[in-house]
Structure formats: C-alpha cells, structure tokens
N, C-alpha and C. Protein backbone atom coordinates (compact mmCIF):
# COMPACT_ATOMS: atom_id res chain seq x y z
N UNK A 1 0.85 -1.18 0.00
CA UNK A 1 0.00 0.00 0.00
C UNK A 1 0.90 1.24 0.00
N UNK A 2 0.75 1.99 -0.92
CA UNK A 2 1.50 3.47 -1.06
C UNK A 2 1.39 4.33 0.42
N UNK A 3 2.01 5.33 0.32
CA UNK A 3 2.20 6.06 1.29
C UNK A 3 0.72 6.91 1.04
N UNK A 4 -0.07 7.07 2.26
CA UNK A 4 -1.25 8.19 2.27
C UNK A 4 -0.94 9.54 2.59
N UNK A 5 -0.71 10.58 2.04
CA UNK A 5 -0.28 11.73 2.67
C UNK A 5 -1.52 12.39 3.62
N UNK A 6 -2.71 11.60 2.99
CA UNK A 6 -4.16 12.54 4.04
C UNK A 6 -4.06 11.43 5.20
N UNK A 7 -4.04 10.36 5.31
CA UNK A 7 -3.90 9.43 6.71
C UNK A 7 -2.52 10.42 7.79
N UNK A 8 -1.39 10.37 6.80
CA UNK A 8 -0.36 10.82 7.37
C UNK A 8 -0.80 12.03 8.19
N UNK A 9 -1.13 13.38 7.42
CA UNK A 9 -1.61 14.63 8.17
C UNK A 9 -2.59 14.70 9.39
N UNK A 10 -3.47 13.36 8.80
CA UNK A 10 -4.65 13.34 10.01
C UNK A 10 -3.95 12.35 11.48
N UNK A 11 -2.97 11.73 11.21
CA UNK A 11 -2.47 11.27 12.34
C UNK A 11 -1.21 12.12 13.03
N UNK A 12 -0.64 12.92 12.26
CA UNK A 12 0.08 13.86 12.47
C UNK A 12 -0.16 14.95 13.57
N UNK A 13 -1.97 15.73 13.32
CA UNK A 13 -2.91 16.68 14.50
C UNK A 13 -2.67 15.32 15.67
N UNK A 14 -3.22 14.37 15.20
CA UNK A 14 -3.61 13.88 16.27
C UNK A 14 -2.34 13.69 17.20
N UNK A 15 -1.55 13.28 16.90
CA UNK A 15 -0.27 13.59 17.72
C UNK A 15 0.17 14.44 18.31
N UNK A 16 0.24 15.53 17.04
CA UNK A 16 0.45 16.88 17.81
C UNK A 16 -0.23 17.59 19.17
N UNK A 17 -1.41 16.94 19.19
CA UNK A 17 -2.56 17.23 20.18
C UNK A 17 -2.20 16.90 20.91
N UNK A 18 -1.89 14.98 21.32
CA UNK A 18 -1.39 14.47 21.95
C UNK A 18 -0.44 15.24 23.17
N UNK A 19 0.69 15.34 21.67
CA UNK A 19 1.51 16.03 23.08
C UNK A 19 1.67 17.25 23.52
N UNK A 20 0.33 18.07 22.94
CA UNK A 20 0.40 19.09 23.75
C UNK A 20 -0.50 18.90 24.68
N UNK A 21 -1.12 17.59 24.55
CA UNK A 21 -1.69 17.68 26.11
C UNK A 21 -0.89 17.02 27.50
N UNK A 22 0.26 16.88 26.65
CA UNK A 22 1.08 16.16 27.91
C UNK A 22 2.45 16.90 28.26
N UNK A 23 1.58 18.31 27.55
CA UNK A 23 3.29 19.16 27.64
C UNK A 23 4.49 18.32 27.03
N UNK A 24 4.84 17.67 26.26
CA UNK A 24 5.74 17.41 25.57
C UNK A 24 6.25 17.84 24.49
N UNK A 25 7.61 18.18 23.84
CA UNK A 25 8.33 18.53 22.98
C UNK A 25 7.70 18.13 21.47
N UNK A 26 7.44 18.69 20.62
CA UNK A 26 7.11 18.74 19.42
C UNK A 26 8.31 18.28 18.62
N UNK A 27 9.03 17.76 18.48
CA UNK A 27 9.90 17.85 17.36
C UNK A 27 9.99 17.29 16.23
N UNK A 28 10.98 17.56 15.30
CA UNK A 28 10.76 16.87 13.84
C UNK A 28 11.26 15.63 13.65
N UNK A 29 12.08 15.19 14.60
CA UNK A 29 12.56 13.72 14.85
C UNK A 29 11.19 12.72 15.24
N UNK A 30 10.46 13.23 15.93
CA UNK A 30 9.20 12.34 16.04
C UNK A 30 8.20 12.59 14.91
N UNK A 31 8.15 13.62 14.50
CA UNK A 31 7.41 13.05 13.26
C UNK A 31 8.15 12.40 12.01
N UNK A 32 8.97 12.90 12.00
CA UNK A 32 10.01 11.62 10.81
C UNK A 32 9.67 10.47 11.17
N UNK A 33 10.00 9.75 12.50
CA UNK A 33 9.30 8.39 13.05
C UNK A 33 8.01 8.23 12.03
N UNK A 34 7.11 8.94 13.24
CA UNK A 34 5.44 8.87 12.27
C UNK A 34 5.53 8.98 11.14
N UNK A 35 5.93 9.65 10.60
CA UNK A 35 5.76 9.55 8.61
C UNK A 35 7.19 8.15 8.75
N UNK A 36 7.66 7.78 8.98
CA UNK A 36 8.43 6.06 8.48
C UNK A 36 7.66 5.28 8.80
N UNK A 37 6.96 5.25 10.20
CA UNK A 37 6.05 4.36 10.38
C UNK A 37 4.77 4.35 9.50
N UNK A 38 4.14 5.37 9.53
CA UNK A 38 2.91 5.13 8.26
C UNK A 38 3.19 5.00 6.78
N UNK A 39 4.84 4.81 6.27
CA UNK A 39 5.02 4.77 4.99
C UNK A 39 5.23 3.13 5.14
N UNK A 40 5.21 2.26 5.90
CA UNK A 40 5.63 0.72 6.04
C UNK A 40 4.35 0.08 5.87
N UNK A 41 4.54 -0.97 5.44
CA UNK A 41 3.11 -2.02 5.41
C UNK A 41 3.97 -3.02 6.89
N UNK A 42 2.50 -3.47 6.94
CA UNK A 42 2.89 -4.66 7.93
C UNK A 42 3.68 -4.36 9.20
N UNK A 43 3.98 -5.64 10.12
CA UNK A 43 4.98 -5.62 10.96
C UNK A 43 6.21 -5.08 11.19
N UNK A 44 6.71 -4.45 12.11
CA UNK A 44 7.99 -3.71 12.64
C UNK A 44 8.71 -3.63 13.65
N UNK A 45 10.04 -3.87 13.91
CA UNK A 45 10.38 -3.94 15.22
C UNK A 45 11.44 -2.71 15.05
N UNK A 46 11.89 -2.74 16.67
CA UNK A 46 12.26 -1.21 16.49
C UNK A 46 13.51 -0.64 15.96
N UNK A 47 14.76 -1.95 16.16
CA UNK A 47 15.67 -1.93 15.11
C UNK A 47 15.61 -2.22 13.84
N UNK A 48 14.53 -2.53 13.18
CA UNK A 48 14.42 -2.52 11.67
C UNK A 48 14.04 -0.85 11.60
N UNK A 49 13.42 -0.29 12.41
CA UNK A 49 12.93 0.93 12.11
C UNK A 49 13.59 2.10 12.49
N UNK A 50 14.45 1.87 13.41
CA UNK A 50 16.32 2.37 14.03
C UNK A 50 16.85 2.16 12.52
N UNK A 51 17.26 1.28 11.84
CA UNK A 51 17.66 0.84 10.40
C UNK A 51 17.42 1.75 9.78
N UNK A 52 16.06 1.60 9.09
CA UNK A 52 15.46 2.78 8.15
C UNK A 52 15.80 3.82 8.58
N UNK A 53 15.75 4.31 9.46
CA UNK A 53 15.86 5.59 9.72
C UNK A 53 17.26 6.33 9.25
N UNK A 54 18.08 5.36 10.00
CA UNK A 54 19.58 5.80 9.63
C UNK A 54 20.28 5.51 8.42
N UNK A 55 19.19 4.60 7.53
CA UNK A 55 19.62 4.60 5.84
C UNK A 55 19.15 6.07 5.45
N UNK A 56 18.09 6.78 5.87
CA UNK A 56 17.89 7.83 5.13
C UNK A 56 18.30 9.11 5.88
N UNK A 57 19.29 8.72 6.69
CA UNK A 57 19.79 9.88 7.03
C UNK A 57 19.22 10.73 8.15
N UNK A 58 18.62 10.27 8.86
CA UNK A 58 17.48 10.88 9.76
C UNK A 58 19.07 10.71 11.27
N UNK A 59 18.77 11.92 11.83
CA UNK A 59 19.74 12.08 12.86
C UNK A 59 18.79 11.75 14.14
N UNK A 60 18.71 9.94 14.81
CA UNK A 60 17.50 10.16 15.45
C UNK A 60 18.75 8.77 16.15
N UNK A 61 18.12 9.16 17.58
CA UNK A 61 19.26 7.89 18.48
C UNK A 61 18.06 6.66 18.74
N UNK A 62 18.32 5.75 19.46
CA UNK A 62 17.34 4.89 19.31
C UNK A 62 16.37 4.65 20.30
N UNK A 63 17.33 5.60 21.58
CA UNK A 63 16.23 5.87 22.12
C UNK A 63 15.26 6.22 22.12
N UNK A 64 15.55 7.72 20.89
CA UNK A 64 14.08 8.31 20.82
C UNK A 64 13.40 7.50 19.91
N UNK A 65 13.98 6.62 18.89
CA UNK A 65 12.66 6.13 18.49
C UNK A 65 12.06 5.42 18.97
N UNK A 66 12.58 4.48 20.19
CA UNK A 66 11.69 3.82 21.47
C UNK A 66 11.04 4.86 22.34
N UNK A 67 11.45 5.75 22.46
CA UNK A 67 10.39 7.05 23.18
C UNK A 67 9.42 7.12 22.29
N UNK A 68 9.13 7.49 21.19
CA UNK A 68 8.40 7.65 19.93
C UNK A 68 7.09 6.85 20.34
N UNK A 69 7.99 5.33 20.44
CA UNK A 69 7.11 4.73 19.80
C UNK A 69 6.13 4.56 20.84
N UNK A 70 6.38 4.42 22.44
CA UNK A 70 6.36 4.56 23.15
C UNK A 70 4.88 5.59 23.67
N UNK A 71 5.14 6.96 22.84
CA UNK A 71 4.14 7.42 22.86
C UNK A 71 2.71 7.21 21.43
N UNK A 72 3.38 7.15 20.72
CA UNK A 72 2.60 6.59 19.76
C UNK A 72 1.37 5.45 19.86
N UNK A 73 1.97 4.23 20.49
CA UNK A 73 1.56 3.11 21.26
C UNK A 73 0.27 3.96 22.02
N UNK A 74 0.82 4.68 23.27
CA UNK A 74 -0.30 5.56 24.23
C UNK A 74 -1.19 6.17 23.59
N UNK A 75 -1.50 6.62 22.64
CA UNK A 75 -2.19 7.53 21.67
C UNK A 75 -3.11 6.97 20.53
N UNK A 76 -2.48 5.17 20.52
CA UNK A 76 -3.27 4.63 19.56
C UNK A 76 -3.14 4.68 18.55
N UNK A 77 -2.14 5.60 17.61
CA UNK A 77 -1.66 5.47 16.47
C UNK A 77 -0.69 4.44 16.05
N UNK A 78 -0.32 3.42 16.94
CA UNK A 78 0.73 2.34 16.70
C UNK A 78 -0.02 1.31 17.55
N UNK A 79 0.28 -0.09 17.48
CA UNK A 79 -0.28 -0.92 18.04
C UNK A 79 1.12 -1.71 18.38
N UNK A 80 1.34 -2.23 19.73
CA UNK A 80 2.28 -3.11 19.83
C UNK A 80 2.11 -4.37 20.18
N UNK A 81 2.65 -4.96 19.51
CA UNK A 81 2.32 -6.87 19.67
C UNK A 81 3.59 -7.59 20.64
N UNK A 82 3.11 -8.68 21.33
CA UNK A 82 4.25 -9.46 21.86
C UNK A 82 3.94 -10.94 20.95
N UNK A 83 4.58 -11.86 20.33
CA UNK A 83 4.20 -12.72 19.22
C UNK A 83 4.90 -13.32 20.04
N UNK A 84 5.15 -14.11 20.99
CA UNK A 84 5.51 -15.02 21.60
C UNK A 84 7.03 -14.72 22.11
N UNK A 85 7.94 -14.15 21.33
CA UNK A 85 9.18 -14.17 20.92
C UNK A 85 9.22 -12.75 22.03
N UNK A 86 10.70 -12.65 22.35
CA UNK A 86 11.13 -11.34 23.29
C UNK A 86 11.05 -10.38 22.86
N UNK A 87 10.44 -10.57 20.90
CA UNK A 87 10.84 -9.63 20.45
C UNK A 87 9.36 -8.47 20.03
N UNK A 88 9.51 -7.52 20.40
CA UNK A 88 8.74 -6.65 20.35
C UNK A 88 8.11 -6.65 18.47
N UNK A 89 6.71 -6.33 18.25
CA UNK A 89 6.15 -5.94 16.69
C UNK A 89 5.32 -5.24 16.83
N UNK A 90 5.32 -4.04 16.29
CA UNK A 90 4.30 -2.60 15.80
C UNK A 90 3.37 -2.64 14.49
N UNK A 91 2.92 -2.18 14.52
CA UNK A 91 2.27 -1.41 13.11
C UNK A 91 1.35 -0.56 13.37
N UNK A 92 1.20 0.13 12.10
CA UNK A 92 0.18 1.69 12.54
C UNK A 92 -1.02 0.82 12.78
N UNK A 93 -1.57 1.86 13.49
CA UNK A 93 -2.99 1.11 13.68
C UNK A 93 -4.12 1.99 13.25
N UNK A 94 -3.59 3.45 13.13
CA UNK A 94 -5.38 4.49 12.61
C UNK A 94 -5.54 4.21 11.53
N UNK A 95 -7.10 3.97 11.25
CA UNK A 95 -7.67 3.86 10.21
C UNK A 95 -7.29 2.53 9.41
N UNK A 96 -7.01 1.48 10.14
CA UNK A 96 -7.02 0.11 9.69
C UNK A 96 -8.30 -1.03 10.50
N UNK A 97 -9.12 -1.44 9.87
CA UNK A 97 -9.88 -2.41 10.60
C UNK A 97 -9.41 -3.13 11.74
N UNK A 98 -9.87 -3.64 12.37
CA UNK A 98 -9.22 -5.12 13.46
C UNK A 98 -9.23 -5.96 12.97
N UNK A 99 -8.51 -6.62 12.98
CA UNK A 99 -7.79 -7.78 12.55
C UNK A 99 -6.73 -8.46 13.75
N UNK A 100 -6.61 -9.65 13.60
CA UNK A 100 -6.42 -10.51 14.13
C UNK A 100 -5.29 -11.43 13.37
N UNK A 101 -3.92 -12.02 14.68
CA UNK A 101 -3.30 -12.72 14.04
C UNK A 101 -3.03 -14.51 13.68
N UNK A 102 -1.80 -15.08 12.91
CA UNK A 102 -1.99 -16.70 12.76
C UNK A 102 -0.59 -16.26 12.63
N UNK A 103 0.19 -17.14 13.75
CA UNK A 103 1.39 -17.29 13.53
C UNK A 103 2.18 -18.36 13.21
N UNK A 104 2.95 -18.81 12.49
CA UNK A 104 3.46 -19.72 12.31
C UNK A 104 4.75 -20.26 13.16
N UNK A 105 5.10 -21.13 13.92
CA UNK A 105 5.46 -21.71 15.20
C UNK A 105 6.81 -22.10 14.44
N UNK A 106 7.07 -22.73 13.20
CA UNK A 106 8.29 -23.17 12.84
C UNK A 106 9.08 -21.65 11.47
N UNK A 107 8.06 -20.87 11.35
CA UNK A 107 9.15 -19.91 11.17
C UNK A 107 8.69 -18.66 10.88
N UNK A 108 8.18 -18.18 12.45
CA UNK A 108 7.23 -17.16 12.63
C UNK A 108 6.96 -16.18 11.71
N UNK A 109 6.63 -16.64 10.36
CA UNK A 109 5.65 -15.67 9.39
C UNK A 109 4.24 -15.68 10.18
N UNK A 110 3.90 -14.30 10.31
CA UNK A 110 2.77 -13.88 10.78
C UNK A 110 1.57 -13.19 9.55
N UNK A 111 0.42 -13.74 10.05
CA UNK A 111 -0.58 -13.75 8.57
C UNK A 111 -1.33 -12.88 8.84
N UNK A 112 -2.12 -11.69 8.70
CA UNK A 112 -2.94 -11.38 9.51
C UNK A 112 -4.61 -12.05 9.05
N UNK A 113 -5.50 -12.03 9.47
CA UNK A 113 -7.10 -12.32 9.43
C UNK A 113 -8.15 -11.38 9.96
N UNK A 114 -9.49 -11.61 9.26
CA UNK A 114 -10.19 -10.46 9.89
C UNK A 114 -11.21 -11.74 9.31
N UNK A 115 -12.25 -12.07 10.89
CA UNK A 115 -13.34 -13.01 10.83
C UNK A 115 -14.51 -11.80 11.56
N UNK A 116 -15.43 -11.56 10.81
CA UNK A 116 -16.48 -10.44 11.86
C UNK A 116 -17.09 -11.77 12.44
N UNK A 117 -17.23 -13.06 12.70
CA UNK A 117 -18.15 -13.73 14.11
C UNK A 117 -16.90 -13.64 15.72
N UNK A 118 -15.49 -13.02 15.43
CA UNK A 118 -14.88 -12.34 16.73
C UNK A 118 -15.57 -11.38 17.01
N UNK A 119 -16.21 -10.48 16.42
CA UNK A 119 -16.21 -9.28 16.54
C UNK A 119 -17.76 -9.61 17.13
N UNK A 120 -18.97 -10.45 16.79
CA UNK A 120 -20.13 -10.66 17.32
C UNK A 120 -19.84 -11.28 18.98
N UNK A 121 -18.79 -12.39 19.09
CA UNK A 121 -18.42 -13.15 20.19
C UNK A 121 -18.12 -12.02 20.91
N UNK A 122 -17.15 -11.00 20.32
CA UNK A 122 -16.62 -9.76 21.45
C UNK A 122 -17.94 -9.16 21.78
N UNK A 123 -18.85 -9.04 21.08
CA UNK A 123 -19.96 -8.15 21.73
C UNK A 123 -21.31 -8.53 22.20
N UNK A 124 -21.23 -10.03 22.27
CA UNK A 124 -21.91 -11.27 23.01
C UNK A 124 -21.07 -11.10 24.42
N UNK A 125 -20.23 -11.45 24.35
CA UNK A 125 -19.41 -11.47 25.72
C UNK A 125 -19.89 -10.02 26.53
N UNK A 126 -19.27 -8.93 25.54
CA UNK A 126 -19.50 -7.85 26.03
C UNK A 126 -20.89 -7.57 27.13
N UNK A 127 -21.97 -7.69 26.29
CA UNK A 127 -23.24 -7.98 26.76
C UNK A 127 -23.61 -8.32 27.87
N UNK A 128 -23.37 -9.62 27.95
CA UNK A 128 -23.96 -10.55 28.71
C UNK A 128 -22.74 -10.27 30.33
N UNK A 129 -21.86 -10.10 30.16
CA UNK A 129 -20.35 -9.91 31.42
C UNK A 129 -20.49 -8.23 31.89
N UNK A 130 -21.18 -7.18 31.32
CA UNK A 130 -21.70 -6.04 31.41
C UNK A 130 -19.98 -5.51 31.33
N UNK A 131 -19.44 -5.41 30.30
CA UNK A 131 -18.13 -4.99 30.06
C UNK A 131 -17.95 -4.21 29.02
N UNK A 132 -17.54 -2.79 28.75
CA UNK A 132 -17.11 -2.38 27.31
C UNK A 132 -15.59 -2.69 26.96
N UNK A 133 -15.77 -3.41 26.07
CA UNK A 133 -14.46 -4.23 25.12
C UNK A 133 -13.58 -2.66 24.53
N UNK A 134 -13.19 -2.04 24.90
CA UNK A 134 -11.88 -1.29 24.16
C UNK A 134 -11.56 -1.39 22.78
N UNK A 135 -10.41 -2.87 23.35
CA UNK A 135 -9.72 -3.28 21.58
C UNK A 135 -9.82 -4.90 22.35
N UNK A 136 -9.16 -5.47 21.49
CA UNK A 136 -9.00 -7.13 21.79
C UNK A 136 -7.41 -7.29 21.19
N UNK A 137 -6.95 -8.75 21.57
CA UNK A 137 -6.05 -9.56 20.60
C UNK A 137 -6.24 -10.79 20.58
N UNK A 138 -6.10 -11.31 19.14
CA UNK A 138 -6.30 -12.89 19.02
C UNK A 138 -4.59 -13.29 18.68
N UNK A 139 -4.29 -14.36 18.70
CA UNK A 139 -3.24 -14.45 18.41
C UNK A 139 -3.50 -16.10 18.28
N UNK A 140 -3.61 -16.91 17.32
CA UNK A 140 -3.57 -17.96 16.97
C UNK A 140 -1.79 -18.45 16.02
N UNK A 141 -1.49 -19.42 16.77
CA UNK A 141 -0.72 -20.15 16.82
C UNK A 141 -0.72 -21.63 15.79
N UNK A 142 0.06 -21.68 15.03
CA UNK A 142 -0.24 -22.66 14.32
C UNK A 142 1.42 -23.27 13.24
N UNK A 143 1.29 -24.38 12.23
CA UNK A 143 2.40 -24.68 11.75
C UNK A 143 1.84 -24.15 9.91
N UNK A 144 2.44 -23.45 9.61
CA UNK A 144 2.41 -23.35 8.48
C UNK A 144 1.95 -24.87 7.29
N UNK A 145 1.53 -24.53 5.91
CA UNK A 145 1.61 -26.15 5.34
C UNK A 145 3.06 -26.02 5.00
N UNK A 146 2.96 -27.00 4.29
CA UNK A 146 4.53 -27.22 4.11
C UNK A 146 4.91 -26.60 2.80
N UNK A 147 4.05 -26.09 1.79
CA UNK A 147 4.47 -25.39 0.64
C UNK A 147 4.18 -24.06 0.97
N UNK A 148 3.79 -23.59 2.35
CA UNK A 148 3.92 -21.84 2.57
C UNK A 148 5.28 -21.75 3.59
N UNK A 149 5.31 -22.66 4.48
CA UNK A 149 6.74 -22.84 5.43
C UNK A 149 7.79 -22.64 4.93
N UNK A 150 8.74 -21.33 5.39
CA UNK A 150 9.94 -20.64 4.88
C UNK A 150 10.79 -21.68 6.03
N UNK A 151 10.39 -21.98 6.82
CA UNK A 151 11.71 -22.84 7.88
C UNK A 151 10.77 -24.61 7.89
N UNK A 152 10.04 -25.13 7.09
CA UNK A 152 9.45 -26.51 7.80
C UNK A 152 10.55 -27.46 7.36
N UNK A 153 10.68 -27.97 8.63
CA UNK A 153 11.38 -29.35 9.15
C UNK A 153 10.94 -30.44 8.22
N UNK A 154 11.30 -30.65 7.21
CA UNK A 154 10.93 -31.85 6.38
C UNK A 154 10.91 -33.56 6.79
C-alpha cells in the first residue's frame, strides 16, 4: 500500500494534540518516526525501524525512536504486539480495521485475518459480562503447510 499523505496529516494533528496535552516537545525527529512508520506495510520492530531511519539519514538515536514509539503506542496510532518471541512488533494502527493474528510456530511468518463472528463473540461477551471491550487480541498459533513454510522441518 503506497504512502497516504491525508492518513499521514490526520495522524500527524492527532499527535500533535497528543503532546500538547502532555506538555511534551514537538519535534521533527518524532514526526520523521510517524511519517516512516505510516510509509511501512505490515509488521515492525524497532531496530528494523532504528535501520530505516539511519539509511535515510534521519539524525535520530534509538532511544528516541523507542520514546516515539512509546508514545505513539499511548495515543493509539501504533499498536504493539508481543508474538511469543522477546521480540517486540508494531504497526500503525489508525484507520485500519481489526484484525487478528496466525502465527506460524516453525518460522514465525505472521498472517494477519479479519473473521467479523470475533467481533459478534466480542460483543456477546461484552453484553452478557456487562463490560465495554476497548480493543482485543487474538493471536492464533499454528504450523504453516509445508508449501507456505519458509523454515518446515521436512
């Protein structure tokens, strides 16, 4: 998916808002973040995105892009996943449906899915437990077949 420059701007206020409601620093290093992050499809961790950054020249330490993301995450414009592994995965999250993941156990390609009878179960549950559901995560676990498996054990 191409880069959106109207997604970009509209998540851009919203940030900006963000941190002026938390008294925080505006700078152009965090939105460079935000515009790398909404120019990526899919999954991200934070040294692939430490990476990018410093291929294009962006003068940004890695802390701040773990601060970044950090706030980003809080704000809802990033979503962060734990996939079993120590290792941390992002992706933007405004203005993308819910969706839900299938991971593969022998060589964690992650698929994403979108079933709307989660989305009835979430609001069956909801219902009946007198709870408002937020967000959710599914995270299904599974072995790839053997002609999509980038690592299967033959």
């Amino acid at each position: 998916m191409p880069f959106n420059q109207k997604i970009y701007e509209e998540v851009k206020q919203i940030f900006i808002a963000y941190l002026e409601s938390k008294d925080l620093r505006k700078t152009p290093e965090r939105y460079a973040i935000l515009e790398e992050i909404y120019s990526l499809d899919g999954h991200f961790d934070v040294e692939s995105l430490y990476a990018k950054m410093k291929d294009k020249e962006y003068r940004v330490s890695r802390a701040t892009v773990y601060n970044t993301l950090d706030l980003l995450v809080e704000c809802d414009l990033v979503s962060k996943h734990q996939f079993g592994k120590n290792l941390a995965q992002f992706e933007k999250s405004f203005g993308y449906k819910q969706h839900d993941h299938l991971i593969c156990t022998e060589c964690s390609k992650v698929t994403e899915f979108c079933d709307p009878r989660i989305q009835n179960i979430q609001n069956t549950v909801s219902e009946l437990l007198h709870f408002k559901v937020m967000h959710h995560s599914l995270i299904l676990y599974a072995s790839c077949t053997k002609v999509n498996c980038e690592n299967k054990k033959v």
